[in-house]
PDB file of N, CA and C in Angstrom:
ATOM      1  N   UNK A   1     -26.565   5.685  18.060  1.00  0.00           N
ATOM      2  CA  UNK A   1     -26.007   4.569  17.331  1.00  0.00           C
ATOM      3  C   UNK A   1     -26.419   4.700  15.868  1.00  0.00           C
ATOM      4  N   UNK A   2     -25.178   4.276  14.466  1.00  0.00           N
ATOM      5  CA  UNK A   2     -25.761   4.299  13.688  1.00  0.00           C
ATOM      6  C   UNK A   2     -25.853   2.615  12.946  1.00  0.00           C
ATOM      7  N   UNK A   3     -26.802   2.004  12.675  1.00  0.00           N
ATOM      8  CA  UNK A   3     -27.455   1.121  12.061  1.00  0.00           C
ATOM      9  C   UNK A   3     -27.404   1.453  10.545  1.00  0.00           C
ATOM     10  N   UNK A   4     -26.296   0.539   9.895  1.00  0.00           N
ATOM     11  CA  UNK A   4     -25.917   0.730   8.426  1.00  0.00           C
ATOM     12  C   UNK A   4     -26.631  -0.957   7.821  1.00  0.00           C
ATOM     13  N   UNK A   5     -27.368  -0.862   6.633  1.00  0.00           N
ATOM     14  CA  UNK A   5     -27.807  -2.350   6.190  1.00  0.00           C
ATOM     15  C   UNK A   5     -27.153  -2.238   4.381  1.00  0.00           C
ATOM     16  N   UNK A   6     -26.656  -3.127   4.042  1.00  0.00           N
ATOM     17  CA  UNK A   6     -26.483  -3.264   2.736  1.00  0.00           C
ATOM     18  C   UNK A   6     -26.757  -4.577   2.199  1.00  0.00           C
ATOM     19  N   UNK A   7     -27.124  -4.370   0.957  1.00  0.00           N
ATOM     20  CA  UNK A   7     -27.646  -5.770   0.198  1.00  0.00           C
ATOM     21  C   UNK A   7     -26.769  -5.422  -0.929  1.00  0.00           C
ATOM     22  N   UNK A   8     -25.884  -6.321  -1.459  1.00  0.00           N
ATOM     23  CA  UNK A   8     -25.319  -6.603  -3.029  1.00  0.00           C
ATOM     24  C   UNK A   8     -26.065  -7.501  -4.075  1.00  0.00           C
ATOM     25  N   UNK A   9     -26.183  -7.407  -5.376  1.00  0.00           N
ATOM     26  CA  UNK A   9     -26.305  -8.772  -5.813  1.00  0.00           C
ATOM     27  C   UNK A   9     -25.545  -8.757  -6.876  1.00  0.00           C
ATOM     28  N   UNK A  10     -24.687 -10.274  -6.708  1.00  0.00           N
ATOM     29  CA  UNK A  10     -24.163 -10.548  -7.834  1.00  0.00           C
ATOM     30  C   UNK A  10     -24.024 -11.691  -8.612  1.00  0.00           C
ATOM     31  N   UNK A  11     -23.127 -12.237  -9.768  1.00  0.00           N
ATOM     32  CA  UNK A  11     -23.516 -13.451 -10.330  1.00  0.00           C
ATOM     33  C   UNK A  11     -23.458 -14.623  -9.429  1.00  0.00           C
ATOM     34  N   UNK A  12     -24.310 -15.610  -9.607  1.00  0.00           N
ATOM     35  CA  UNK A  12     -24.502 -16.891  -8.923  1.00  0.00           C
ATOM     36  C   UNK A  12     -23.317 -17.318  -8.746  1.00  0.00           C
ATOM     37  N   UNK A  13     -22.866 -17.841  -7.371  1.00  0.00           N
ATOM     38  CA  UNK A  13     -21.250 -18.341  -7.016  1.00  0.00           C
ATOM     39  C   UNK A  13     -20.579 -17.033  -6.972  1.00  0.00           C
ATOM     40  N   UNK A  14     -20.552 -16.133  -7.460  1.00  0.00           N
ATOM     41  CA  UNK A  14     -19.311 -15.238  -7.466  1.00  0.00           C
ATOM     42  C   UNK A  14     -19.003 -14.890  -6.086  1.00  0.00           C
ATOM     43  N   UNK A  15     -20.004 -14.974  -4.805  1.00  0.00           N
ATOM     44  CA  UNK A  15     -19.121 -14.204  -3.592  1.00  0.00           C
ATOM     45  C   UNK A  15     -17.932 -15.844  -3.277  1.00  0.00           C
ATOM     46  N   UNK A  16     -17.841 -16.380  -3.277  1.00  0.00           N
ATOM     47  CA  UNK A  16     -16.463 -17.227  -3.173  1.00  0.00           C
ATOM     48  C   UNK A  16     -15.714 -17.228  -3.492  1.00  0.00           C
ATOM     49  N   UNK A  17     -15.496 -15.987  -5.359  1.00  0.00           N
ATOM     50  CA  UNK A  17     -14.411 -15.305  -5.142  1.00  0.00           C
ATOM     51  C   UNK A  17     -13.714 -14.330  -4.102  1.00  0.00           C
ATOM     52  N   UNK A  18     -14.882 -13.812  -3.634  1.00  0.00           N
ATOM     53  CA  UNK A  18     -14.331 -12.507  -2.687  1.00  0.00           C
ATOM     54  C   UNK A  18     -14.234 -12.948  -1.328  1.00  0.00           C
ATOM     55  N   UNK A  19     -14.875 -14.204  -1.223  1.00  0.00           N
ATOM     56  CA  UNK A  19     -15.012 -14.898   0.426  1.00  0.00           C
ATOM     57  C   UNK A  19     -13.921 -14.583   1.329  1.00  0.00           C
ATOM     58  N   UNK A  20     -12.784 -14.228   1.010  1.00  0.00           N
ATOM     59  CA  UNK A  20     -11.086 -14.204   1.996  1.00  0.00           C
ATOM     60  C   UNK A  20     -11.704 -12.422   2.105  1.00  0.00           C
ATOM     61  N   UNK A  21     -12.081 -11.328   1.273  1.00  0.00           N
ATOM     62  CA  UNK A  21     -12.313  -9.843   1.290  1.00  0.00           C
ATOM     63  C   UNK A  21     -13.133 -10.131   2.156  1.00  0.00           C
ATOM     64  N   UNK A  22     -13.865 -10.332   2.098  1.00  0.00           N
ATOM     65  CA  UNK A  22     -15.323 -10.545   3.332  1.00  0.00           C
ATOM     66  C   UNK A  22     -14.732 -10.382   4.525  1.00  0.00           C
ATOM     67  N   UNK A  23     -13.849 -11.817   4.636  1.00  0.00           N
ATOM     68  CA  UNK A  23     -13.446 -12.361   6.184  1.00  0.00           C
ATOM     69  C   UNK A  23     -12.176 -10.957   6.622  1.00  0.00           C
ATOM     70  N   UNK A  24     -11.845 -10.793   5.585  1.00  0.00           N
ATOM     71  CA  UNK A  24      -9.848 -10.120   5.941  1.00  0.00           C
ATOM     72  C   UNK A  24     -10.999  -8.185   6.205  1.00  0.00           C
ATOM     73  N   UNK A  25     -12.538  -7.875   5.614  1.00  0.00           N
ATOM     74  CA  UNK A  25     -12.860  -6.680   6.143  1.00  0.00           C
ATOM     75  C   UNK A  25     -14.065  -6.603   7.750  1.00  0.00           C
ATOM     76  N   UNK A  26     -14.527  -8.023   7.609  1.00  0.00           N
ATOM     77  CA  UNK A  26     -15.302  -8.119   8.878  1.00  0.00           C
ATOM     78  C   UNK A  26     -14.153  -8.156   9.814  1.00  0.00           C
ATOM     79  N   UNK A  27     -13.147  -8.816   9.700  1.00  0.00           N
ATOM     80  CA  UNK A  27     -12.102  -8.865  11.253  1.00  0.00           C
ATOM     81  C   UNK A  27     -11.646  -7.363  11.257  1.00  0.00           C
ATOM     82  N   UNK A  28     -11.131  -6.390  10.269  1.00  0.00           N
ATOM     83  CA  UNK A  28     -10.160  -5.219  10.225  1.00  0.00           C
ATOM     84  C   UNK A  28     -11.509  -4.331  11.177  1.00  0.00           C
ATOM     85  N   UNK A  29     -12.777  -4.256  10.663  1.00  0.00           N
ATOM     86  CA  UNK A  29     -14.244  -3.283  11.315  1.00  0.00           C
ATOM     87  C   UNK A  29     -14.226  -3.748  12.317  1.00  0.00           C
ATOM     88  N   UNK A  30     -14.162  -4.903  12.889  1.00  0.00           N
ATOM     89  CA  UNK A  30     -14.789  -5.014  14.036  1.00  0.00           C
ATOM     90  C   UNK A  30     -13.541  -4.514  15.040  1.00  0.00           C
ATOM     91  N   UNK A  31     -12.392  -4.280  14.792  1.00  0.00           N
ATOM     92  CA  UNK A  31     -11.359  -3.771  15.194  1.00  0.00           C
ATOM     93  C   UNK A  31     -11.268  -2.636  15.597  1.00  0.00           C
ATOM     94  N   UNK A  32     -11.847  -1.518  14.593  1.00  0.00           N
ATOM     95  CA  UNK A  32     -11.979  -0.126  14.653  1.00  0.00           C
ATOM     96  C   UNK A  32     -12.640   0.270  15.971  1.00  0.00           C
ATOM     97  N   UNK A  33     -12.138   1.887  16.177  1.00  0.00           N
ATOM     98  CA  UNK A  33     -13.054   2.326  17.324  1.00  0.00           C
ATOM     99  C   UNK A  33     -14.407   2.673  16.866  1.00  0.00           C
ATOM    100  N   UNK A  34     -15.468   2.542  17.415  1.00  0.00           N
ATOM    101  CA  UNK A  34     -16.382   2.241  17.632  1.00  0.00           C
ATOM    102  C   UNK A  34     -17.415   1.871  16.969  1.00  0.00           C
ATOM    103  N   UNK A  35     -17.109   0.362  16.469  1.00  0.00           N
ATOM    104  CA  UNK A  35     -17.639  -0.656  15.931  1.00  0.00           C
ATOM    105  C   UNK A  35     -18.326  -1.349  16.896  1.00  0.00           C
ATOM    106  N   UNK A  36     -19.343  -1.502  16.726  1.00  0.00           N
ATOM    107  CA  UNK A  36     -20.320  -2.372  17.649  1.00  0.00           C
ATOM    108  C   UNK A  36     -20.615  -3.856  17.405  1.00  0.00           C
ATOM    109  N   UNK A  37     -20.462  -3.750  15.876  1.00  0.00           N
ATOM    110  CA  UNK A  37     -20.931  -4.917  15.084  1.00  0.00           C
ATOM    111  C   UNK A  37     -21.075  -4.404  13.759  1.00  0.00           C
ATOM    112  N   UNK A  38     -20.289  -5.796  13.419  1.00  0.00           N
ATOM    113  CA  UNK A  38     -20.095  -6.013  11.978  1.00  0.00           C
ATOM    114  C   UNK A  38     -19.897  -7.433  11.522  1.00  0.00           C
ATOM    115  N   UNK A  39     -20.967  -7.391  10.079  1.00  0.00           N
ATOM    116  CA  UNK A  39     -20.855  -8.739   9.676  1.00  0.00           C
ATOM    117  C   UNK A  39     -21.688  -9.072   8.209  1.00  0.00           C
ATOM    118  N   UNK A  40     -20.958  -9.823   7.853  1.00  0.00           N
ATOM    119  CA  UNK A  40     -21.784 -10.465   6.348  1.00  0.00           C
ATOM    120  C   UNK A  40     -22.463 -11.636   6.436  1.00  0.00           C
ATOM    121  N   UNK A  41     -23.162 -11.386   5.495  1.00  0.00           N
ATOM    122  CA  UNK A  41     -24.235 -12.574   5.374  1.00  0.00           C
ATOM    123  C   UNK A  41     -24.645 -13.122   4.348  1.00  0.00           C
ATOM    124  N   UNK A  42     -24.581 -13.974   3.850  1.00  0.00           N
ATOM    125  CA  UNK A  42     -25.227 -14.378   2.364  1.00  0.00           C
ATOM    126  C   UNK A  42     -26.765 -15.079   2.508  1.00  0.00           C
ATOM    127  N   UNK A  43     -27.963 -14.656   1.647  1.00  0.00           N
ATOM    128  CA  UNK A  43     -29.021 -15.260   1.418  1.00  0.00           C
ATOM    129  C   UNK A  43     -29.244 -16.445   1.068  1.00  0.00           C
ATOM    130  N   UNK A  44     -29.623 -17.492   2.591  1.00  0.00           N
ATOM    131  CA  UNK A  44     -30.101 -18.668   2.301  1.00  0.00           C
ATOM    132  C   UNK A  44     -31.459 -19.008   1.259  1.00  0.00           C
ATOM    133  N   UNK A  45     -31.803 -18.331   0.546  1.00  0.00           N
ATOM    134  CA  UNK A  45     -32.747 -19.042  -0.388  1.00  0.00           C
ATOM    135  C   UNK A  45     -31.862 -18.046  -1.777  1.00  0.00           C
ATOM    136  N   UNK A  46     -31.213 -17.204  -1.673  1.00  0.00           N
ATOM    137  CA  UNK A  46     -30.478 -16.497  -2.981  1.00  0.00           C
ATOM    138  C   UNK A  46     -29.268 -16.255  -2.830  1.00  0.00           C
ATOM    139  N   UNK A  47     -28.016 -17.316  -2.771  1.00  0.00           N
ATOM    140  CA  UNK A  47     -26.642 -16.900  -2.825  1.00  0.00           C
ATOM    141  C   UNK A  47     -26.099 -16.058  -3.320  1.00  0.00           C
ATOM    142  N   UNK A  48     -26.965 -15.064  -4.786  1.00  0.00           N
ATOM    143  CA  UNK A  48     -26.210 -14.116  -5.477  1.00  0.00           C
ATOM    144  C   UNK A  48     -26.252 -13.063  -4.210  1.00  0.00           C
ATOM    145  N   UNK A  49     -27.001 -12.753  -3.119  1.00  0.00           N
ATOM    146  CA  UNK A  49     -27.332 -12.280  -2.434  1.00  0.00           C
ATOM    147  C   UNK A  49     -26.133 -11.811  -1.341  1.00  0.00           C
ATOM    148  N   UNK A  50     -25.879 -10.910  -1.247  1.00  0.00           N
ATOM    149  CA  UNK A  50     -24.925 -10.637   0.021  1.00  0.00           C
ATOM    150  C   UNK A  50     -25.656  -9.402   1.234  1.00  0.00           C
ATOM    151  N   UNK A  51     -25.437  -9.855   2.260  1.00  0.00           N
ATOM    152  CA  UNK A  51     -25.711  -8.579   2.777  1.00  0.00           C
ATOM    153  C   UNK A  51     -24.493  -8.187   4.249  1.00  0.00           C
ATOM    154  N   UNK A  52     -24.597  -6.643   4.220  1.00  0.00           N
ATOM    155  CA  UNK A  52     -23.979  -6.390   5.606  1.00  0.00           C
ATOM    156  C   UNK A  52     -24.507  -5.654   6.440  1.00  0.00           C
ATOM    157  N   UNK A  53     -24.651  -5.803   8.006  1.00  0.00           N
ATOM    158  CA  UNK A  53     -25.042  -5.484   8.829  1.00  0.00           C
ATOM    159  C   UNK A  53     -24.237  -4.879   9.715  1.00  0.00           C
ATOM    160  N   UNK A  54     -24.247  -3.330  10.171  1.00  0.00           N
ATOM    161  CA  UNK A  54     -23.275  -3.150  10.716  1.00  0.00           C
ATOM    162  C   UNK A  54     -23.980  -1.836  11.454  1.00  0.00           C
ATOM    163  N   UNK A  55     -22.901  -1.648  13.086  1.00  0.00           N
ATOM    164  CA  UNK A  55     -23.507  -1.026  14.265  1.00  0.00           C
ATOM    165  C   UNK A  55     -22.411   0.094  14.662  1.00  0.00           C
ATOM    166  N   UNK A  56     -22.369   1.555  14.500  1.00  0.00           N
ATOM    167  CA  UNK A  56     -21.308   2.131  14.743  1.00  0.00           C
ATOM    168  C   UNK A  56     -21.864   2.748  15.879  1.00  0.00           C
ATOM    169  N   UNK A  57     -20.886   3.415  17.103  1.00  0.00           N
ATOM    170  CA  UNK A  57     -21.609   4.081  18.065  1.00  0.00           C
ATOM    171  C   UNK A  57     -21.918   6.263  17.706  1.00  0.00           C
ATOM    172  N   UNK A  58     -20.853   6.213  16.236  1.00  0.00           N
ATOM    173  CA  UNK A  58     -21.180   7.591  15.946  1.00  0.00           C
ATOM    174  C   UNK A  58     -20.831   7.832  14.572  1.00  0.00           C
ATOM    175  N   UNK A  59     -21.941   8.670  13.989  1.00  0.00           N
ATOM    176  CA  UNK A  59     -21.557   9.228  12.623  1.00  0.00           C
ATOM    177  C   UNK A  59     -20.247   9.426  11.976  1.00  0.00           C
ATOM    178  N   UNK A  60     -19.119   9.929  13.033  1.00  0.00           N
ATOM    179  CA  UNK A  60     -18.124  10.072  13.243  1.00  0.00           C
ATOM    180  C   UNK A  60     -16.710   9.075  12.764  1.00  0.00           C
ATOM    181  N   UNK A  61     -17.466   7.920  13.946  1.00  0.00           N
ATOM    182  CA  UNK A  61     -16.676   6.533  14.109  1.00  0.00           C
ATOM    183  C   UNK A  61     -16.995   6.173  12.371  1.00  0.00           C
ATOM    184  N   UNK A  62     -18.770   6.123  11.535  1.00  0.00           N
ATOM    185  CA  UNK A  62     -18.542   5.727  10.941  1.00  0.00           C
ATOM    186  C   UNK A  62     -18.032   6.478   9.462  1.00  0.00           C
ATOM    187  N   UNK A  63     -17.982   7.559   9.545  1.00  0.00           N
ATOM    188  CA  UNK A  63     -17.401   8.338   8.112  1.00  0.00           C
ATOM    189  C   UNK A  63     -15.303   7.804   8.692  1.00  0.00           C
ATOM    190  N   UNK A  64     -14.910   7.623   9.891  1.00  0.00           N
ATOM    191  CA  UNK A  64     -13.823   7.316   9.530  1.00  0.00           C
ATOM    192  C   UNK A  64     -13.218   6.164   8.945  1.00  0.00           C
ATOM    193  N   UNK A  65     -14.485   4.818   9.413  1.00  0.00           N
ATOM    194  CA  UNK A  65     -14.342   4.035   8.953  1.00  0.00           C
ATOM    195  C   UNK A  65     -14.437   3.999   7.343  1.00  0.00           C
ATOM    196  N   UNK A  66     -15.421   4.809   6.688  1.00  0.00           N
ATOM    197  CA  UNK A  66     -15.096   4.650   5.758  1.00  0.00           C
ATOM    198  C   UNK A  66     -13.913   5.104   4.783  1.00  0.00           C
ATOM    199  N   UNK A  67     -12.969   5.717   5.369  1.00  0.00           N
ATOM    200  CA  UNK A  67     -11.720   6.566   4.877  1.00  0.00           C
ATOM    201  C   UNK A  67     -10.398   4.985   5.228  1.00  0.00           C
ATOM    202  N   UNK A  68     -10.826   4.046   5.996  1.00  0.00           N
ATOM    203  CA  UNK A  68     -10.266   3.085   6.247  1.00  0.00           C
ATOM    204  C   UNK A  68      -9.129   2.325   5.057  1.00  0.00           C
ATOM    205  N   UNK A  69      -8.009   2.207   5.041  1.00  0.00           N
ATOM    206  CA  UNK A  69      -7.174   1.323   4.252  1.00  0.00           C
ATOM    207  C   UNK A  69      -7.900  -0.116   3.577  1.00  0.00           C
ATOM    208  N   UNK A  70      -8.325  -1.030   4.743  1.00  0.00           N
ATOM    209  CA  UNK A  70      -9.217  -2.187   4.538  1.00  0.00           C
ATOM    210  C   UNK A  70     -10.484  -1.740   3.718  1.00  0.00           C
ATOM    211  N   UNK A  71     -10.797  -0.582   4.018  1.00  0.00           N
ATOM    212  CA  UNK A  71     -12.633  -0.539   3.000  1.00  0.00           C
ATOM    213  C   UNK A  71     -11.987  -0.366   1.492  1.00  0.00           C
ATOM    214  N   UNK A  72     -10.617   0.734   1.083  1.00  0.00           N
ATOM    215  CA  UNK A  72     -10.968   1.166  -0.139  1.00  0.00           C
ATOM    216  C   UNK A  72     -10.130  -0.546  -1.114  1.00  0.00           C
ATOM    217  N   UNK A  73      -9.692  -1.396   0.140  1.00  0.00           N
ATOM    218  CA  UNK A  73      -9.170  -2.778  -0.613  1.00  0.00           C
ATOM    219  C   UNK A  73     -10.754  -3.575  -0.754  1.00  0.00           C
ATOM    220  N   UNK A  74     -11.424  -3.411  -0.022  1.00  0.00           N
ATOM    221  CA  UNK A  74     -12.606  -4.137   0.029  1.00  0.00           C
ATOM    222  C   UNK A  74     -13.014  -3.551  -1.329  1.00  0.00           C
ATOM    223  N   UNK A  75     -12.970  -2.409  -1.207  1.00  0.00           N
ATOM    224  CA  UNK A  75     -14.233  -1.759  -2.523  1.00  0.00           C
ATOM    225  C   UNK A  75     -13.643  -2.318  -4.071  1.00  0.00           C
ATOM    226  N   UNK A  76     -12.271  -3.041  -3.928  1.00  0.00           N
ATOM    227  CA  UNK A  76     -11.785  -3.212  -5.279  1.00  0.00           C
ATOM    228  C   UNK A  76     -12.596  -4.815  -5.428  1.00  0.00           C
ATOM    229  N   UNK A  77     -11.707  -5.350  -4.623  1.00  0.00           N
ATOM    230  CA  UNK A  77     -12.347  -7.088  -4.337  1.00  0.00           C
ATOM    231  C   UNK A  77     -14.020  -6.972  -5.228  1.00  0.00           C
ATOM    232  N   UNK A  78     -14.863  -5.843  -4.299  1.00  0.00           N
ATOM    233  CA  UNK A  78     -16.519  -6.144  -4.904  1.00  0.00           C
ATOM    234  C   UNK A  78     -16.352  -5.892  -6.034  1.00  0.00           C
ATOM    235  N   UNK A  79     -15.617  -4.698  -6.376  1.00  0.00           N
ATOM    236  CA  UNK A  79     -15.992  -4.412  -7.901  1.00  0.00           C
ATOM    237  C   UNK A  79     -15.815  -5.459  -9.150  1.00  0.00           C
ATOM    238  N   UNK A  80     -14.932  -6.252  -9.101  1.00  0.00           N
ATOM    239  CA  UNK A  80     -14.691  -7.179  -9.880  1.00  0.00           C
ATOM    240  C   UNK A  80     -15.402  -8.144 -10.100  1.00  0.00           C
ATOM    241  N   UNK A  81     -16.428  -7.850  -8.837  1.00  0.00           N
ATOM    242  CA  UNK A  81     -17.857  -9.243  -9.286  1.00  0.00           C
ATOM    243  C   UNK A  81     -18.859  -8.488 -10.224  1.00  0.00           C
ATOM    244  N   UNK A  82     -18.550  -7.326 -10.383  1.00  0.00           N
ATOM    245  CA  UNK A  82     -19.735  -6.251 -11.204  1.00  0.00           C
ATOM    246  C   UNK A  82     -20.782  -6.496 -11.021  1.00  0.00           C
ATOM    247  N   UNK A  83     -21.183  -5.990  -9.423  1.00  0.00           N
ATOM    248  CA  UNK A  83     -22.622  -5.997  -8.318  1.00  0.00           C
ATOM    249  C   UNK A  83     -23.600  -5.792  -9.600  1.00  0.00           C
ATOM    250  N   UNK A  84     -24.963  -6.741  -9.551  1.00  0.00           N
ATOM    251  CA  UNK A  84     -26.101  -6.360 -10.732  1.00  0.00           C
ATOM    252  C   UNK A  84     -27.196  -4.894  -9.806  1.00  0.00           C
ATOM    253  N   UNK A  85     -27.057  -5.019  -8.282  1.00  0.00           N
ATOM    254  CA  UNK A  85     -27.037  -3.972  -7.549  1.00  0.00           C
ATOM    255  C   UNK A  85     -26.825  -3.505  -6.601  1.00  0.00           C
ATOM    256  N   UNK A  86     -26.878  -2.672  -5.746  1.00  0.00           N
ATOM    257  CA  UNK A  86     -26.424  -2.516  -4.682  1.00  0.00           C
ATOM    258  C   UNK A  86     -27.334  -1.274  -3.873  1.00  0.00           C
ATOM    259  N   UNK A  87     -27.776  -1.647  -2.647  1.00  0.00           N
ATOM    260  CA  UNK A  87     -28.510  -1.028  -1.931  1.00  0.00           C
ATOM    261  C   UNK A  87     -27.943  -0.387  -0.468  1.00  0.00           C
ATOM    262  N   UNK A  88     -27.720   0.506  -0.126  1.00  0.00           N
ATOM    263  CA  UNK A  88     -27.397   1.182   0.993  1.00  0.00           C
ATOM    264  C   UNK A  88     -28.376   1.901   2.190  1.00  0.00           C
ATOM    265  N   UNK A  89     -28.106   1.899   3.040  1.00  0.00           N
ATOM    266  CA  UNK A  89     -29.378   2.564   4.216  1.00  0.00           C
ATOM    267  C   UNK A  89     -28.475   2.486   5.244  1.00  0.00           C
ATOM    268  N   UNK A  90     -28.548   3.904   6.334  1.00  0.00           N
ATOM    269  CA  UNK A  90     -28.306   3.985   6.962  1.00  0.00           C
ATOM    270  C   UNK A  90     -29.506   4.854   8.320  1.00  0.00           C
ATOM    271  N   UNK A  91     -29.209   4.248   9.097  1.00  0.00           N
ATOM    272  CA  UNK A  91     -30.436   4.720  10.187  1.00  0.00           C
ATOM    273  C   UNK A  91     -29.903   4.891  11.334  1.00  0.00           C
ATOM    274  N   UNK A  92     -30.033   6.472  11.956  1.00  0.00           N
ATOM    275  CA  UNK A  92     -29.778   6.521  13.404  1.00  0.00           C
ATOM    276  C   UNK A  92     -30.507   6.328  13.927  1.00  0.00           C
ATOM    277  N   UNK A  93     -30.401   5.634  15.718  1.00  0.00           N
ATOM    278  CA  UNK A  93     -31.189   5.465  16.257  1.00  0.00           C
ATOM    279  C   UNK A  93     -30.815   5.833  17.673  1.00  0.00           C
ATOM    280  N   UNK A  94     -32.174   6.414  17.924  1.00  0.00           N
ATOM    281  CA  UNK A  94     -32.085   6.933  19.168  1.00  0.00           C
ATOM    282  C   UNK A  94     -32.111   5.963  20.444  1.00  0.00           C
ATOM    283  N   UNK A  95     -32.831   4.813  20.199  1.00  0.00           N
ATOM    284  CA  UNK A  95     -32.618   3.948  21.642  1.00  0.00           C
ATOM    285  C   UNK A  95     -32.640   2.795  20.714  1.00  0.00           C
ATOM    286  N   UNK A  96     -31.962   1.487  21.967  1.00  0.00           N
ATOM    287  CA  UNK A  96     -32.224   0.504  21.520  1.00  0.00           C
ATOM    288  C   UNK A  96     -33.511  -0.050  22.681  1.00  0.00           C
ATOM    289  N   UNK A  97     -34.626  -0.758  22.228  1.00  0.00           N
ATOM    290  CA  UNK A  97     -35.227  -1.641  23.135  1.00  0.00           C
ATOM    291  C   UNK A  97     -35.259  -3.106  22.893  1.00  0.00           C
ATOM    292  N   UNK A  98     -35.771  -3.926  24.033  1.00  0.00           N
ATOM    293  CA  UNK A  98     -35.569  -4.938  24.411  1.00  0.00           C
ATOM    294  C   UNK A  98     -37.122  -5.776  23.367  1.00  0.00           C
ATOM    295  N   UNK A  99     -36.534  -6.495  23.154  1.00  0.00           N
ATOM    296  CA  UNK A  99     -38.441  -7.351  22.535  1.00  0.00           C
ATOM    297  C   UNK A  99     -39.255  -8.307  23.256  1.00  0.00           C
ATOM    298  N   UNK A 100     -38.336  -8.659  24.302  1.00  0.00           N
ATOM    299  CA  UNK A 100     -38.713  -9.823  25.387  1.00  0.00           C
ATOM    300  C   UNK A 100     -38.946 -10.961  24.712  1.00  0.00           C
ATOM    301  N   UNK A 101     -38.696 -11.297  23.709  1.00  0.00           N
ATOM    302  CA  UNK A 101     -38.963 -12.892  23.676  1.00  0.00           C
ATOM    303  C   UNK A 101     -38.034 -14.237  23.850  1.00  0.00           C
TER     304      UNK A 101
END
């Protein structure tokens, strides 16, 4: 599985311009083959704050996703907030375990 995390930041209020890009690229991913999970999030103590969390089942699944129609419309939408930065990580993982609580 690959485990992708991203953090944006941009001006205060500005993701409510892009709020409809958000919603119109979390529904198109979670669509794709093998999307596990996908989703945005904005920082309850820092709204400039965005982040995405997202679960592909292969390197594969996710380099196609990124060749996707919906990502390179997404990538215009962000740009226009002119991110102050942007952080990327991606992590394979070999198992998932349980935490029991």
């Amino acid at each position: 599985m690959i485990i992708v995390l991203v953090e944006v930041v941009v001006a205060a209020g500005a993701v409510e311009k892009v709020r409809p890009a958000l919603r119109t690229m979390e529904e198109a991913s979670r669509k794709e083959p093998g999307c596990v999970g996908y989703a945005f999030s904005v920082d309850v103590n820092d709204p400039a704050k965005v982040r995405v969390t997202e679960r592909w089942r292969s390197i594969e699944d996710l380099r196609a996703h990124m060749r996707m129609p919906h990502m390179a419309e997404f990538q215009r939408a962000v740009a226009t907030l002119e991110p102050t930065s942007l952080d990327i990580k991606a992590y394979e993982v070999a198992r998932e375990v349980e935490l029991g609580v």
